[in-house]
PDB file of N, CA and C in Angstrom:
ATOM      1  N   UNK A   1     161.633 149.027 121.922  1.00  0.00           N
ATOM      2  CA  UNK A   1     160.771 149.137 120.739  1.00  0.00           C
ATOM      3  C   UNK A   1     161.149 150.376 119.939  1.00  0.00           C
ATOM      4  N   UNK A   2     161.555 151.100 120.691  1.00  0.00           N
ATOM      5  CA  UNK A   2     161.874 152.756 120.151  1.00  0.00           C
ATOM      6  C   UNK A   2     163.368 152.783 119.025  1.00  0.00           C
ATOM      7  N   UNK A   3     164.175 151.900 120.264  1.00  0.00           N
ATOM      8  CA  UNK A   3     165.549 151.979 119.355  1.00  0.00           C
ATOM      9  C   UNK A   3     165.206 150.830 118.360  1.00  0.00           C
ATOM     10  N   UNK A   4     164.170 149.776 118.561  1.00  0.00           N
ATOM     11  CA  UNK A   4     164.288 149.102 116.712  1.00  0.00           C
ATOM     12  C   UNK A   4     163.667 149.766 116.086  1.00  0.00           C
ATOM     13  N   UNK A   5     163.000 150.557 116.219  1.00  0.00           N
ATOM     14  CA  UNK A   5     162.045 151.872 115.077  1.00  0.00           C
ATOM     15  C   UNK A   5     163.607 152.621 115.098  1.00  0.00           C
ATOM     16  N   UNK A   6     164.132 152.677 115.440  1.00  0.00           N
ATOM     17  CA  UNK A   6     165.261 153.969 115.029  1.00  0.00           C
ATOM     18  C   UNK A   6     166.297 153.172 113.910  1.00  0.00           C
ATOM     19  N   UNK A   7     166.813 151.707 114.687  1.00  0.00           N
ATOM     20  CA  UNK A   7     167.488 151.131 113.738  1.00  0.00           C
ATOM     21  C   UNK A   7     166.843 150.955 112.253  1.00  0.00           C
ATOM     22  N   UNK A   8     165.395 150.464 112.452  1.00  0.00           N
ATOM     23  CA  UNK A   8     164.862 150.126 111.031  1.00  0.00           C
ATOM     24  C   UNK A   8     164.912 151.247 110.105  1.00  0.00           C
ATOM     25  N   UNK A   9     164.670 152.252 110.894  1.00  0.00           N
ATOM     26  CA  UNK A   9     164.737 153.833 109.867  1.00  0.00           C
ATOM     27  C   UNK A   9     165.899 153.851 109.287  1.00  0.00           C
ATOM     28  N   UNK A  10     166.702 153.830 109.903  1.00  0.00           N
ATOM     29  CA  UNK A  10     168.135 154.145 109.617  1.00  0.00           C
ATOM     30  C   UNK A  10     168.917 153.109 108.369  1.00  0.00           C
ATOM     31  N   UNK A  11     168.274 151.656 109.097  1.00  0.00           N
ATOM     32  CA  UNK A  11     168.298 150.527 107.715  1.00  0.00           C
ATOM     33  C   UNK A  11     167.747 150.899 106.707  1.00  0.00           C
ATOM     34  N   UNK A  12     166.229 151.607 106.627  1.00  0.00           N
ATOM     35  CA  UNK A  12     165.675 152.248 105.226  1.00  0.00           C
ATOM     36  C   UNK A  12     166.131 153.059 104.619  1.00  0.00           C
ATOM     37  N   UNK A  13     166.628 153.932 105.250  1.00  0.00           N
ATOM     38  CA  UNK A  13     167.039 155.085 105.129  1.00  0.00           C
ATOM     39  C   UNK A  13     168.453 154.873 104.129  1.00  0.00           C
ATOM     40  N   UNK A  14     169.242 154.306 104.768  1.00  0.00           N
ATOM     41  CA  UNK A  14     170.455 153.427 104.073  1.00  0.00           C
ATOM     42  C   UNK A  14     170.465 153.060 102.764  1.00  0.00           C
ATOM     43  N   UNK A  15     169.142 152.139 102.676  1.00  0.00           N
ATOM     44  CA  UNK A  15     168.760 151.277 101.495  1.00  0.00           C
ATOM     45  C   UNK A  15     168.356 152.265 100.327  1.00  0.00           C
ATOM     46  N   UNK A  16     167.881 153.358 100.620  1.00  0.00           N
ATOM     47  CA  UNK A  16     166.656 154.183 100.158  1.00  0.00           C
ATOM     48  C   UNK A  16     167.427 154.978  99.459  1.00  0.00           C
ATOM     49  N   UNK A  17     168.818 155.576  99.911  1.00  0.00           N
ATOM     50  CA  UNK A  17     169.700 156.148  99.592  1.00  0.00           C
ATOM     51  C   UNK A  17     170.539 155.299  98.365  1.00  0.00           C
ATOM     52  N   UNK A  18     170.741 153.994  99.316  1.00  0.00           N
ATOM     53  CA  UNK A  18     171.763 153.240  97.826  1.00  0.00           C
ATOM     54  C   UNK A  18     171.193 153.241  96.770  1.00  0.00           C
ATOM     55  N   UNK A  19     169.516 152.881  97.131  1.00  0.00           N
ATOM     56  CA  UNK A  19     168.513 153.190  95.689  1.00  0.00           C
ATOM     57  C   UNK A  19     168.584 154.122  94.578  1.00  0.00           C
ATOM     58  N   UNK A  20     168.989 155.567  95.436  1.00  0.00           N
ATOM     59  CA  UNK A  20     168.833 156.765  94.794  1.00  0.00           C
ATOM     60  C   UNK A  20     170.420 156.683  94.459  1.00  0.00           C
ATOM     61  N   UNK A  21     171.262 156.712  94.992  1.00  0.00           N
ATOM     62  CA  UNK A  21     172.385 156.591  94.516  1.00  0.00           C
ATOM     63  C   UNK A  21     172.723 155.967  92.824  1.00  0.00           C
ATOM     64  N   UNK A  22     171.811 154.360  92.870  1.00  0.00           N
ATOM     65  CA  UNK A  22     172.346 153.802  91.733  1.00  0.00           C
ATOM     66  C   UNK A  22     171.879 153.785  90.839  1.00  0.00           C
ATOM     67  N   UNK A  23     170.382 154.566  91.051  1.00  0.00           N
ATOM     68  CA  UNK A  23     169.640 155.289  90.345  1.00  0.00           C
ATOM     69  C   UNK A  23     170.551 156.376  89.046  1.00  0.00           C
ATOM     70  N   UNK A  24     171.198 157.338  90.238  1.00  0.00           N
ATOM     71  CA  UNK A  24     171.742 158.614  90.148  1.00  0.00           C
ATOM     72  C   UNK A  24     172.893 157.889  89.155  1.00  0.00           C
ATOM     73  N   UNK A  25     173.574 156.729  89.022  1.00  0.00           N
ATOM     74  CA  UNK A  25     174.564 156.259  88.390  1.00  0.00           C
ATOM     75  C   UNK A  25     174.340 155.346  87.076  1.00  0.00           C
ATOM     76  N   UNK A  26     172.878 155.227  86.973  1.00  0.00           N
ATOM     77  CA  UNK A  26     172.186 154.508  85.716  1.00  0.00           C
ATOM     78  C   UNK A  26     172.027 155.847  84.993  1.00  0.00           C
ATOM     79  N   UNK A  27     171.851 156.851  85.542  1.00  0.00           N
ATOM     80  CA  UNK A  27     171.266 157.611  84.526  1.00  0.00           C
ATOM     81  C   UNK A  27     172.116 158.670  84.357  1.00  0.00           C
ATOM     82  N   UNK A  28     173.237 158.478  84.692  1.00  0.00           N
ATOM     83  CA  UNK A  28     174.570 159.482  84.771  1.00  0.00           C
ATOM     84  C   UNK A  28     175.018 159.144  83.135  1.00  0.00           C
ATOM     85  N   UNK A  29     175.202 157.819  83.170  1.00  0.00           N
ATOM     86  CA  UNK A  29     175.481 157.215  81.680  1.00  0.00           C
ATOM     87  C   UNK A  29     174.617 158.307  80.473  1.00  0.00           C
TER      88      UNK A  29
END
């Protein structure tokens, strides 16, 4: 149960980042 709470973080975490990333690249323009 522990390591799928770690994977899911890490999946959010991932996602959360590409978010901010393409964020960071919409508004780079």
């Amino acid at each position: 149960s522990s390591i799928f709470d770690a994977k899911a973080g890490i999946g959010l975490s991932a996602s959360f980042m590409k978010l901010v990333s393409w964020y960071d690249n919409e508004w780079g323009y």
